[in-house]
N, C-alpha and C. Protein backbone atom coordinates (compact mmCIF):
# COMPACT_ATOMS: atom_id res chain seq x y z
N UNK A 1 -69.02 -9.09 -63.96
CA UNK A 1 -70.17 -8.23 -64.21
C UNK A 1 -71.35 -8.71 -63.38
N UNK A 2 -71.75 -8.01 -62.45
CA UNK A 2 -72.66 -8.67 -61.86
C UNK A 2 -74.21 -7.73 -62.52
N UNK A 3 -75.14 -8.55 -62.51
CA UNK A 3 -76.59 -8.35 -62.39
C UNK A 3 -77.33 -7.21 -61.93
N UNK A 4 -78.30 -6.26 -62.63
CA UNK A 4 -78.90 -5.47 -62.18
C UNK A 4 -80.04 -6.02 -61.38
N UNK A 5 -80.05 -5.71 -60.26
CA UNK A 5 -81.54 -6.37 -59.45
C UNK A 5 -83.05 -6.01 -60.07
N UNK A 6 -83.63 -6.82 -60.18
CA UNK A 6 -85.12 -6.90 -60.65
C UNK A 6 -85.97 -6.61 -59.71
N UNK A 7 -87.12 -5.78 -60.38
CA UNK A 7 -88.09 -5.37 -58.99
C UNK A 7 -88.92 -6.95 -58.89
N UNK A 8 -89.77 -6.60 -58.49
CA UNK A 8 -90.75 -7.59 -58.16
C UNK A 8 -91.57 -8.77 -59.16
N UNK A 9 -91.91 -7.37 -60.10
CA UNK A 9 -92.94 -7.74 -61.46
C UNK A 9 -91.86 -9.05 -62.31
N UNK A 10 -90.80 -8.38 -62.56
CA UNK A 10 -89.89 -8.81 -63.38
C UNK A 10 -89.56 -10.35 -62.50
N UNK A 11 -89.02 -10.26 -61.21
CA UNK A 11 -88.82 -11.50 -60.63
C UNK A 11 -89.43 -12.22 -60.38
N UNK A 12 -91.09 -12.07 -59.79
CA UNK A 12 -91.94 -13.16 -60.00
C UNK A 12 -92.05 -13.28 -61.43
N UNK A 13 -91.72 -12.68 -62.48
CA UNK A 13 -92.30 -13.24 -63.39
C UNK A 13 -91.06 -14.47 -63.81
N UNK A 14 -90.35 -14.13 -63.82
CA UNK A 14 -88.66 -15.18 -64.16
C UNK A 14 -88.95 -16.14 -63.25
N UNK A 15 -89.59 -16.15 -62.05
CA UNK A 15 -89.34 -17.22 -61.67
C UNK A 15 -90.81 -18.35 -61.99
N UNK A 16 -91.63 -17.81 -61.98
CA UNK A 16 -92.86 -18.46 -63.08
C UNK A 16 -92.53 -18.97 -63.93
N UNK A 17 -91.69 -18.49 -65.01
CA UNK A 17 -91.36 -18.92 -66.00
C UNK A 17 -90.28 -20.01 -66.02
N UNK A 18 -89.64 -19.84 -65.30
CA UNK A 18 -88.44 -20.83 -65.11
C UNK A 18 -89.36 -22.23 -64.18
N UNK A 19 -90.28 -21.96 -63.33
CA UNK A 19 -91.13 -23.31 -62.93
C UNK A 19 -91.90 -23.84 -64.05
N UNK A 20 -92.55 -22.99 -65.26
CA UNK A 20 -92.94 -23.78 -66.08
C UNK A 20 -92.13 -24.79 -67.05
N UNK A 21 -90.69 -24.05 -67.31
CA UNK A 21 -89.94 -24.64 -68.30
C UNK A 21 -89.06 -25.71 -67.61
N UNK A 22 -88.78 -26.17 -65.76
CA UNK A 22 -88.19 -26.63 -65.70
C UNK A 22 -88.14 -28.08 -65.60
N UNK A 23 -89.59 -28.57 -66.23
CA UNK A 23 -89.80 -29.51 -66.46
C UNK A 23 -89.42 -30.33 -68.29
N UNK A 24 -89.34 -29.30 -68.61
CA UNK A 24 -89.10 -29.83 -70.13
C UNK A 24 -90.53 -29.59 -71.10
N UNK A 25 -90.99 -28.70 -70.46
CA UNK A 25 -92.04 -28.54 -71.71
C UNK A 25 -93.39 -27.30 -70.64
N UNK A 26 -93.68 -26.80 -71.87
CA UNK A 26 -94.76 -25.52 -71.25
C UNK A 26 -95.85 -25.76 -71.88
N UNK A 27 -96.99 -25.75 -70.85
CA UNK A 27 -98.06 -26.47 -71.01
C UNK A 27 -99.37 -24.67 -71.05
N UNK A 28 -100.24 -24.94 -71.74
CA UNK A 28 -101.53 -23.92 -71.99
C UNK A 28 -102.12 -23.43 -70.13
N UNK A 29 -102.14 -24.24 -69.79
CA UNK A 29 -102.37 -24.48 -68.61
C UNK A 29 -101.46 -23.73 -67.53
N UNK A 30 -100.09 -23.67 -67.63
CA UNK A 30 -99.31 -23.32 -67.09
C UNK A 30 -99.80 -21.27 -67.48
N UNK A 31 -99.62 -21.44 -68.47
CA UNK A 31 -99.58 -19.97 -69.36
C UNK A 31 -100.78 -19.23 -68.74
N UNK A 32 -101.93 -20.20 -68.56
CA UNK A 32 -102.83 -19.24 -67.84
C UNK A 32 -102.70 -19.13 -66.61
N UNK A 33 -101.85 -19.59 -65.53
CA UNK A 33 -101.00 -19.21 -64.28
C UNK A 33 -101.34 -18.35 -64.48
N UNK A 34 -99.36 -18.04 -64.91
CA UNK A 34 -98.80 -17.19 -65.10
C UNK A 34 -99.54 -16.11 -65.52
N UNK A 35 -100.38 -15.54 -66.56
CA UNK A 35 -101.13 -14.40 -67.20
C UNK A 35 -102.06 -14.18 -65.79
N UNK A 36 -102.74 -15.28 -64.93
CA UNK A 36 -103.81 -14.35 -64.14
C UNK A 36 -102.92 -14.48 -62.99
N UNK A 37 -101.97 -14.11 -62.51
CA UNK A 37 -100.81 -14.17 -61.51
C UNK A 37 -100.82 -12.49 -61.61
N UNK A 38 -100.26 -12.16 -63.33
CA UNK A 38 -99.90 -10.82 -63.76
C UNK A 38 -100.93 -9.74 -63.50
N UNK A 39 -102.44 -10.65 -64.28
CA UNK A 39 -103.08 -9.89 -64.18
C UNK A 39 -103.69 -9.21 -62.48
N UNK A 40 -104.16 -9.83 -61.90
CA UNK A 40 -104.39 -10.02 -60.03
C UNK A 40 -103.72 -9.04 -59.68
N UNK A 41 -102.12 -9.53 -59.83
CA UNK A 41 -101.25 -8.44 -59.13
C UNK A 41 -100.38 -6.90 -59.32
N UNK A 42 -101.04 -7.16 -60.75
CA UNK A 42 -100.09 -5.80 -62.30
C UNK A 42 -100.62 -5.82 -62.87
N UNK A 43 -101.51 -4.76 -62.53
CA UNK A 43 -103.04 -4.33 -63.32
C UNK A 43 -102.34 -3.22 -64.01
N UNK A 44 -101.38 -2.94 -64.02
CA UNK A 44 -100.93 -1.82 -65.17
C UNK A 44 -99.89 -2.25 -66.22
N UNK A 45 -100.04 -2.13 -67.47
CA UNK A 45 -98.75 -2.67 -68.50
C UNK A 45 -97.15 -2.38 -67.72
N UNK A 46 -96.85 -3.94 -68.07
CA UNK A 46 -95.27 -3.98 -67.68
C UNK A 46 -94.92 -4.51 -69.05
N UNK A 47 -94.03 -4.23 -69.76
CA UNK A 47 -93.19 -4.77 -70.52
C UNK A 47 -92.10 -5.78 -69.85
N UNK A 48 -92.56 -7.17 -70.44
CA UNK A 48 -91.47 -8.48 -69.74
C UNK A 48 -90.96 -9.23 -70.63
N UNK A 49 -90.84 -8.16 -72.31
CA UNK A 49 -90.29 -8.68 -73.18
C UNK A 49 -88.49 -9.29 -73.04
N UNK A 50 -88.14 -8.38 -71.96
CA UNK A 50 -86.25 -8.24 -71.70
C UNK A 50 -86.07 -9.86 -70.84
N UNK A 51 -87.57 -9.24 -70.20
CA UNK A 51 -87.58 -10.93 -69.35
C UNK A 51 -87.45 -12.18 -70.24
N UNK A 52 -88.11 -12.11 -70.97
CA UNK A 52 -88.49 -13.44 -71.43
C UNK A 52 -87.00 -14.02 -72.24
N UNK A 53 -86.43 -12.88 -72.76
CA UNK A 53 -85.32 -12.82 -73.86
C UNK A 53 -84.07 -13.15 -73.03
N UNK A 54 -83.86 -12.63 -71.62
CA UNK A 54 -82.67 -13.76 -70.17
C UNK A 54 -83.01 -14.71 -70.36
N UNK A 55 -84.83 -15.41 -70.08
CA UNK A 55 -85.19 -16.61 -69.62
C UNK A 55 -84.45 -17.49 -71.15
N UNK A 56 -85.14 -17.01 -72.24
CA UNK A 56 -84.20 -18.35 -73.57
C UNK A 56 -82.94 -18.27 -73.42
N UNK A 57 -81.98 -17.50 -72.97
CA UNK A 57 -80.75 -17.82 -73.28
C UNK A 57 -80.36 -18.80 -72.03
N UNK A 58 -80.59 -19.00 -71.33
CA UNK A 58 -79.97 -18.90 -70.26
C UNK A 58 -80.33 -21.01 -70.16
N UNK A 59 -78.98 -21.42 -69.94
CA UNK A 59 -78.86 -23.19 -70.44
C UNK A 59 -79.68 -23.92 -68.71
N UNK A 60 -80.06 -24.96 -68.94
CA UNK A 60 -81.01 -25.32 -68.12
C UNK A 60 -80.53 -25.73 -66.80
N UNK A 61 -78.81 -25.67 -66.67
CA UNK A 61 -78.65 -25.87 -65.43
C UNK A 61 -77.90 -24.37 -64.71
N UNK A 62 -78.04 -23.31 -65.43
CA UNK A 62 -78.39 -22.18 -64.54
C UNK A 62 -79.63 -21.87 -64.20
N UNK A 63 -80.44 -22.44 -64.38
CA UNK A 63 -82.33 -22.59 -64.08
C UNK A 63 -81.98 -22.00 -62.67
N UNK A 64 -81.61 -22.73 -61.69
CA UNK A 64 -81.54 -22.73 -60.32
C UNK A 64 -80.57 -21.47 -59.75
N UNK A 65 -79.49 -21.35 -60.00
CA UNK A 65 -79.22 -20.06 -60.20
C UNK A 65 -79.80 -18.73 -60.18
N UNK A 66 -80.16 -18.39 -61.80
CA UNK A 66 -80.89 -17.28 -62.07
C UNK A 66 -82.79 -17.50 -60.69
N UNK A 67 -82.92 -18.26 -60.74
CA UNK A 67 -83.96 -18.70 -59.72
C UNK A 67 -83.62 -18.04 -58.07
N UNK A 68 -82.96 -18.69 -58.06
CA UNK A 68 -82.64 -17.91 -56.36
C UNK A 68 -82.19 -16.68 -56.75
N UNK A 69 -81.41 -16.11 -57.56
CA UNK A 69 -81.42 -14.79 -57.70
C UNK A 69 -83.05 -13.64 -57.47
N UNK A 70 -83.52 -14.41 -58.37
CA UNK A 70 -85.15 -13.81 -58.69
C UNK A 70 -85.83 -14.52 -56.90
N UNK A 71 -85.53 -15.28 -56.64
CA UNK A 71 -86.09 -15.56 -55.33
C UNK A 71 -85.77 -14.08 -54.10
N UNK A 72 -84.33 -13.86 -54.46
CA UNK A 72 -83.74 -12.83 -53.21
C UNK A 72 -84.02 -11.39 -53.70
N UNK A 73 -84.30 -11.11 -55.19
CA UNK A 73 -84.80 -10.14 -54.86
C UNK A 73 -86.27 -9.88 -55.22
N UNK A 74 -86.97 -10.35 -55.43
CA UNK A 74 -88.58 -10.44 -55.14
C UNK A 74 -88.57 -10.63 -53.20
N UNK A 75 -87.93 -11.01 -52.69
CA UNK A 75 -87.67 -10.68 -51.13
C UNK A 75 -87.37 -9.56 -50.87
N UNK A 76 -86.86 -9.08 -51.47
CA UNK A 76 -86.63 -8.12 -50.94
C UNK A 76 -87.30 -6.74 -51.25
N UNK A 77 -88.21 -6.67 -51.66
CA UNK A 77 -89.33 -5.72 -52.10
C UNK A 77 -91.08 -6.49 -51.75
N UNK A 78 -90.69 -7.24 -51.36
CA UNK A 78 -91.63 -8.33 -50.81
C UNK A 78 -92.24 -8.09 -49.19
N UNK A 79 -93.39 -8.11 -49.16
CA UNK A 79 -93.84 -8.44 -47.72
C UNK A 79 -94.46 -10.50 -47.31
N UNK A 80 -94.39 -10.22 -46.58
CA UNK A 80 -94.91 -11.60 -46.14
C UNK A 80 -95.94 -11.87 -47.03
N UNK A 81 -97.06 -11.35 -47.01
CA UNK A 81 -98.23 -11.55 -47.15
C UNK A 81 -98.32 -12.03 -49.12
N UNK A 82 -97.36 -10.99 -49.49
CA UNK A 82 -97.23 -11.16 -51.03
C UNK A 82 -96.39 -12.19 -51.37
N UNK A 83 -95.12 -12.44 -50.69
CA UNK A 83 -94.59 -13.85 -50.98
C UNK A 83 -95.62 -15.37 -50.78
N UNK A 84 -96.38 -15.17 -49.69
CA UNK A 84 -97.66 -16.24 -49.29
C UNK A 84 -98.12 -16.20 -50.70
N UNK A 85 -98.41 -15.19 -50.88
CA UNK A 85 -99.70 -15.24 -52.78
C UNK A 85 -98.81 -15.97 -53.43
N UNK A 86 -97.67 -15.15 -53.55
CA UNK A 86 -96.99 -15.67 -54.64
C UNK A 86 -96.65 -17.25 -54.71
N UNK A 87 -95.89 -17.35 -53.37
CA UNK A 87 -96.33 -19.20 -53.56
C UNK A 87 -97.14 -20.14 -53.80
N UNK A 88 -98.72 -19.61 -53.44
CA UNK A 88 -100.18 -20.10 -54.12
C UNK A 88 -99.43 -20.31 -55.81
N UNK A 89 -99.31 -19.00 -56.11
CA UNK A 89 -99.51 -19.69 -57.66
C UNK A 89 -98.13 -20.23 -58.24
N UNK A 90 -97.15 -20.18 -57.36
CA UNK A 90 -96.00 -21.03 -57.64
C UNK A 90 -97.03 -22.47 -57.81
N UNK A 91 -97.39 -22.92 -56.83
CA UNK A 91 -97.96 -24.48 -56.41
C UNK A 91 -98.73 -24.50 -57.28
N UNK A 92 -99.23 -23.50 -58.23
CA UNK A 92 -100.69 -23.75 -58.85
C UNK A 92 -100.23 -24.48 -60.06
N UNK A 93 -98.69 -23.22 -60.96
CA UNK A 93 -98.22 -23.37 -61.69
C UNK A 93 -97.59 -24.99 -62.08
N UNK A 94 -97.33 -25.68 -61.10
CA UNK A 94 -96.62 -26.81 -61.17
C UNK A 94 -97.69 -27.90 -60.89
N UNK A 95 -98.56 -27.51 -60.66
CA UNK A 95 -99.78 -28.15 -60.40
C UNK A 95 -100.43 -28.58 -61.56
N UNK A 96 -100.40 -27.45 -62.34
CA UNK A 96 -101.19 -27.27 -63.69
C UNK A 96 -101.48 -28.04 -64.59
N UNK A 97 -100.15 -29.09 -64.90
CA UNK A 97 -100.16 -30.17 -65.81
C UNK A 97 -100.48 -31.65 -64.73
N UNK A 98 -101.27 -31.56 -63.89
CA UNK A 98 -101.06 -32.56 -62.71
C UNK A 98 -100.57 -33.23 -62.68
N UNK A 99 -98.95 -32.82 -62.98
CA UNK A 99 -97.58 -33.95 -62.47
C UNK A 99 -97.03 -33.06 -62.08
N UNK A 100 -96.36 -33.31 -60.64
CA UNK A 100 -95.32 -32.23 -60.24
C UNK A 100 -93.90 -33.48 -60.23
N UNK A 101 -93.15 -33.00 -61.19
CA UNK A 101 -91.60 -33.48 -61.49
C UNK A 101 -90.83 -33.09 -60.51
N UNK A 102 -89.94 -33.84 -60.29
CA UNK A 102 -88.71 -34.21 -59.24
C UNK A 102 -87.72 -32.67 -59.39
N UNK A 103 -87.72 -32.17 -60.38
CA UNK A 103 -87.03 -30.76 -60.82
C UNK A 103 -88.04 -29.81 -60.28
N UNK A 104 -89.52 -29.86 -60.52
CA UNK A 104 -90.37 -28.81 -59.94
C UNK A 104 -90.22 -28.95 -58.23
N UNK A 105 -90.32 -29.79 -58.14
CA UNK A 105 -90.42 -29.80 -56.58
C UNK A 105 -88.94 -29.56 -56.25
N UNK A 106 -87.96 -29.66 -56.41
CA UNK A 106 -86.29 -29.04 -55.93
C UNK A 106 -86.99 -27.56 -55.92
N UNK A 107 -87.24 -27.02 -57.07
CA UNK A 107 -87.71 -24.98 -57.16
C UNK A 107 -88.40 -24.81 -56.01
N UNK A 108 -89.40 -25.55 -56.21
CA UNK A 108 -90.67 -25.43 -54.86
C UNK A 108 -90.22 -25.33 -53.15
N UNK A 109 -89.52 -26.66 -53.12
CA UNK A 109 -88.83 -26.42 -51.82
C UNK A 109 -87.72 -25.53 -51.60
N UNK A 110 -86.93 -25.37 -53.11
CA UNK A 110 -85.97 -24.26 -52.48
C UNK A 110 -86.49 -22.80 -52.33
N UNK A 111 -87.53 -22.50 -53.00
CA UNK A 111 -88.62 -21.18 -52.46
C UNK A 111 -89.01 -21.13 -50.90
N UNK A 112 -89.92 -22.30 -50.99
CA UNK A 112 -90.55 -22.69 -49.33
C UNK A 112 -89.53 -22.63 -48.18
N UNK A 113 -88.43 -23.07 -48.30
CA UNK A 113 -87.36 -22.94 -47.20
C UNK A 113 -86.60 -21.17 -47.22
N UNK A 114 -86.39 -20.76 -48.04
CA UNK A 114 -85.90 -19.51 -48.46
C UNK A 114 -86.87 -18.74 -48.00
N UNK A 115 -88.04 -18.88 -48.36
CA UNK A 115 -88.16 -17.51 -48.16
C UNK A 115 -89.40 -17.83 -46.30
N UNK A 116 -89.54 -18.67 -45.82
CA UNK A 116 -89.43 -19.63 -44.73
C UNK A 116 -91.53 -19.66 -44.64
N UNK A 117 -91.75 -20.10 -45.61
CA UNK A 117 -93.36 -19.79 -45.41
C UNK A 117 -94.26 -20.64 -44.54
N UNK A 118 -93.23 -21.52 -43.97
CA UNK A 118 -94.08 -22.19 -42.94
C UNK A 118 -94.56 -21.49 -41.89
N UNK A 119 -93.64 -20.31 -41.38
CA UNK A 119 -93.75 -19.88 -40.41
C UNK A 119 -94.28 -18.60 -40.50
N UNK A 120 -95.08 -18.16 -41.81
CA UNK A 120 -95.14 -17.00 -42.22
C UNK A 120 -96.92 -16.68 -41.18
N UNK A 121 -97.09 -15.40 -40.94
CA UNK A 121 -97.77 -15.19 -40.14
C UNK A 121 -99.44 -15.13 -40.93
């Protein structure tokens, strides 16, 4: 059974969420990321209740997994310019609790190489 693809809203948001939790704990800090991420970029109600309800089930070493999934297709409805944002508040998110963990930074770089933002214009 494979996966229905997620637009954008839905995949940055899974993957926010999966950088906050993949440290072992979700911080106030983190949460307000995430909320002015939503707000900035989805100024109109999205329901991300379905979201949130994948993100608990789902055991902590498909983290990375379901992650690059949400990485390829937020690419793919993605322009340059919006993946650039979006990595701001990736970095912000992991930033937040000012420790970035050995697990946050694996997500981080496997974003940064994927979706290739060094070279982004």
């Amino acid at each position: 059974m494979s996966e229905h693809k997620l637009n954008k809203v839905e995949a940055g948001y899974h993957m926010l969420q999966l950088l906050s939790v993949v440290d072992g704990k979700f911080s106030v800090e983190e949460d307000l990321v995430i909320r002015k991420y939503l707000v900035e970029n989805y100024p109109f109600h999205v329901s991300l209740d379905g979201a949130m309800d994948k993100i608990s089930i789902l055991k902590s070493e498909d983290y990375i997994i379901h992650f690059q999934k949400c990485m390829d297709d937020f690419y793919q409805d993605s322009t340059q310019d919006e993946r650039v944002h979006f990595m701001d508040f990736a970095v912000k998110l992991v930033s937040a609790d000012e420790k970035v963990t050995p697990d946050e930074n694996l997500f981080l770089n496997t974003l940064f190489d994927a979706w290739d933002i060094e070279h982004a214009e």
